[in-house]
C-alpha atoms as a PDB file:
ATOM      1  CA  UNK A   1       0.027   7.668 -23.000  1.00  0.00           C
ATOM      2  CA  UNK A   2      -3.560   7.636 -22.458  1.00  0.00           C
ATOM      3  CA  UNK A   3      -5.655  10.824 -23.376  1.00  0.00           C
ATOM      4  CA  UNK A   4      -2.677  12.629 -23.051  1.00  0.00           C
ATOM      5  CA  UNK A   5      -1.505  11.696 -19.559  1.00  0.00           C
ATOM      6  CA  UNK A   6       1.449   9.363 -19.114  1.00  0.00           C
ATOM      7  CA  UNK A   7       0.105   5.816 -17.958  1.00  0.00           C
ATOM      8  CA  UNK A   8       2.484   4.632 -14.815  1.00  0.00           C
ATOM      9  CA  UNK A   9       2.509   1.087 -14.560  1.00  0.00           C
ATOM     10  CA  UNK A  10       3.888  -1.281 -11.748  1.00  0.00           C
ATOM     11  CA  UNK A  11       5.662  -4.796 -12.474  1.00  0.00           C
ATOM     12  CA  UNK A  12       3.901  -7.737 -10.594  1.00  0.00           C
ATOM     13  CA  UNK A  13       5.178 -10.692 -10.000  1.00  0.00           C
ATOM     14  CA  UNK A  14       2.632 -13.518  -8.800  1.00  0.00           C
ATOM     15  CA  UNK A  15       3.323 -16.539  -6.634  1.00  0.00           C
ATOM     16  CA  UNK A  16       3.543 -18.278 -10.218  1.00  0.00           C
ATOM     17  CA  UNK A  17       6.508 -16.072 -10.881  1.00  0.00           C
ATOM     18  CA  UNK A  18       4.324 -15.036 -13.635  1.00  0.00           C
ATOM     19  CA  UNK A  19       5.030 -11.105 -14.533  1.00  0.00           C
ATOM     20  CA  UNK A  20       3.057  -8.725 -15.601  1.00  0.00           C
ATOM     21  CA  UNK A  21       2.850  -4.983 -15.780  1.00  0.00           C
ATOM     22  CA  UNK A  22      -0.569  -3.386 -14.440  1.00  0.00           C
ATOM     23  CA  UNK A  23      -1.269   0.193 -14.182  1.00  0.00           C
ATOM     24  CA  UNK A  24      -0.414   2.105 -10.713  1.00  0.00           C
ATOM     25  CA  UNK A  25      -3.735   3.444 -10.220  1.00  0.00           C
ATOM     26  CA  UNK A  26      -5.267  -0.055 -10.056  1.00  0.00           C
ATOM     27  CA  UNK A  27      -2.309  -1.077  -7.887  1.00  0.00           C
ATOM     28  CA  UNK A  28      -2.584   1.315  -5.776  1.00  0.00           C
ATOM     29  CA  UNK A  29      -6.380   1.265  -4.898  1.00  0.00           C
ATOM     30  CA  UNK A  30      -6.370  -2.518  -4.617  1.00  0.00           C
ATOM     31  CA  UNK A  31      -3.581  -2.493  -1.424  1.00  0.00           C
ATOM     32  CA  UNK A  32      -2.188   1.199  -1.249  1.00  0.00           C
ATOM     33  CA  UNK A  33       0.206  -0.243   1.734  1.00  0.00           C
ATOM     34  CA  UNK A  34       1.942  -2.761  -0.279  1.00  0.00           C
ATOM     35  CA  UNK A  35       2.632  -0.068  -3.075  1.00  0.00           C
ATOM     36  CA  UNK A  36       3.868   2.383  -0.110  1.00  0.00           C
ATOM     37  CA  UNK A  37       6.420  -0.186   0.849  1.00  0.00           C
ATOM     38  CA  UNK A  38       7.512  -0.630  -2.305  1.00  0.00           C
ATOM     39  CA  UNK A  39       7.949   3.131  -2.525  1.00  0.00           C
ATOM     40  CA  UNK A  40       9.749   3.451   0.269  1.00  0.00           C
ATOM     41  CA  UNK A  41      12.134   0.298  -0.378  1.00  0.00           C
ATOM     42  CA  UNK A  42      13.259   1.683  -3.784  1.00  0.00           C
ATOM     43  CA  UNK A  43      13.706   5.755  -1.503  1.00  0.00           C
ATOM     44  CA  UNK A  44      11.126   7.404  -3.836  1.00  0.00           C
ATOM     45  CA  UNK A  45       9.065   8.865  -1.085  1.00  0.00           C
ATOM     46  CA  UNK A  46      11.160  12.238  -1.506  1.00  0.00           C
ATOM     47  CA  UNK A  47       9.796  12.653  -5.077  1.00  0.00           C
ATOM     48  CA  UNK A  48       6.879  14.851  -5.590  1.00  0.00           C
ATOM     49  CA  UNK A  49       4.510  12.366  -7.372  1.00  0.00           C
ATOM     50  CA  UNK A  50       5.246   9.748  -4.806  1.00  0.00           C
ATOM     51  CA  UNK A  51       4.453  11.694  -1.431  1.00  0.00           C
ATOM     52  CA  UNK A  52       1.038  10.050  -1.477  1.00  0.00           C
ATOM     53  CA  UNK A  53       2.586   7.188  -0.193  1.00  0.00           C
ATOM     54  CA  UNK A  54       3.961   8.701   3.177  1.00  0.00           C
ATOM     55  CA  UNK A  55       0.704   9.016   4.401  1.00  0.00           C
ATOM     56  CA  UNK A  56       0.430   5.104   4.542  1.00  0.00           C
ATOM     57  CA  UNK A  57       4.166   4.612   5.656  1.00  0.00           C
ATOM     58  CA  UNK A  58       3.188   7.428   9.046  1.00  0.00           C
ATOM     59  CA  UNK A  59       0.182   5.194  10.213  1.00  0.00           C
ATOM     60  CA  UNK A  60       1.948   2.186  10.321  1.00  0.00           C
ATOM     61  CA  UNK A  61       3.197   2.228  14.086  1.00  0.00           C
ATOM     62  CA  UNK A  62       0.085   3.626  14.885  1.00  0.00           C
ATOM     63  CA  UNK A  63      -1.870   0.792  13.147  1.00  0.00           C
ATOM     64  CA  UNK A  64       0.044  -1.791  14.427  1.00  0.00           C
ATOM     65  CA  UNK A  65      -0.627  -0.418  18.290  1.00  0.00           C
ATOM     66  CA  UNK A  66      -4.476  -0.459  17.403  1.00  0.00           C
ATOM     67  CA  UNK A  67      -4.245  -4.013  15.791  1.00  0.00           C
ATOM     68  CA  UNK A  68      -2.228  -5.431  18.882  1.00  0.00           C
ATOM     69  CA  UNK A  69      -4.728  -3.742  20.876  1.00  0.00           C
ATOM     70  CA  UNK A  70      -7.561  -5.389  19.599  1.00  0.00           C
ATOM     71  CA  UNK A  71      -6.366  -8.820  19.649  1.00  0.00           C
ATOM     72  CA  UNK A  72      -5.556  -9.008  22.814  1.00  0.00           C
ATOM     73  CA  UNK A  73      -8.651  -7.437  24.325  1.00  0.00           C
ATOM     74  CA  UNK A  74      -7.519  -3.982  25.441  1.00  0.00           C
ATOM     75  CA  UNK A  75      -9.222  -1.837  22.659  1.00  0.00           C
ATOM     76  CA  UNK A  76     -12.854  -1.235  22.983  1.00  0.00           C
ATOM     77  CA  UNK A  77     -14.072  -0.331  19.629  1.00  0.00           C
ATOM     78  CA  UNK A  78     -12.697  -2.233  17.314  1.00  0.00           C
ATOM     79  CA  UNK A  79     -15.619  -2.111  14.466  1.00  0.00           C
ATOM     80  CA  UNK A  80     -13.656   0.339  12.284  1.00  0.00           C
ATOM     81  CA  UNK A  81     -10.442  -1.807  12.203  1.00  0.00           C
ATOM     82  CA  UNK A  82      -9.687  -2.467   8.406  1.00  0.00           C
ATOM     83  CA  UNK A  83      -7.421  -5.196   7.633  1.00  0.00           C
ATOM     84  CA  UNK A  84      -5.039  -5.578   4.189  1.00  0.00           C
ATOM     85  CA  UNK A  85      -3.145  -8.222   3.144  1.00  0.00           C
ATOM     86  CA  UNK A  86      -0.159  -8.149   1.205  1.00  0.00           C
ATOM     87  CA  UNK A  87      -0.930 -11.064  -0.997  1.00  0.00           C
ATOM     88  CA  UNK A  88      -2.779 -10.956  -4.359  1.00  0.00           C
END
């Protein structure tokens, strides 16, 4: 517990297979969509603290449309485009 509030924290296991536990709110403002995935793998997105993360899992065809888009020439704006990776 810190001040009070209970501390959720996230296992992470580097390419090292080194593991170590970091807190979710770092987690999940360094890459939001990994942490979604991971939410929705282990069927957590029906749980009220974890409905955050449907918001990310939503946009995903849509993101994927505007990526393809993009690369191959078709979109016309493509300024705004935001990409994450997946890998620490």
């Amino acid at each position: 517990m810190k001040n009070g509030k209970l501390l959720m924290e996230v296992k992470v296991i580097w390419d090292t297979n080194e593991e170590m536990w970091e807190p979710l709110s770092i987690k999940k403002a360094d890459d939001p969509v990994l942490v979604s995935k991971c939410v929705e793998e282990e069927g957590l997105t029906n749980k009220p603290y974890w409905k955050w993360a449907t918001r990310y899992l939503k946009n995903k065809t849509k993101d994927c449309a505007i990526v393809q888009k993009c690369i191959f020439g078709k979109e016309k704006d493509c300024s705004n485009l935001q990409v994450w990776s997946t890998n620490p």
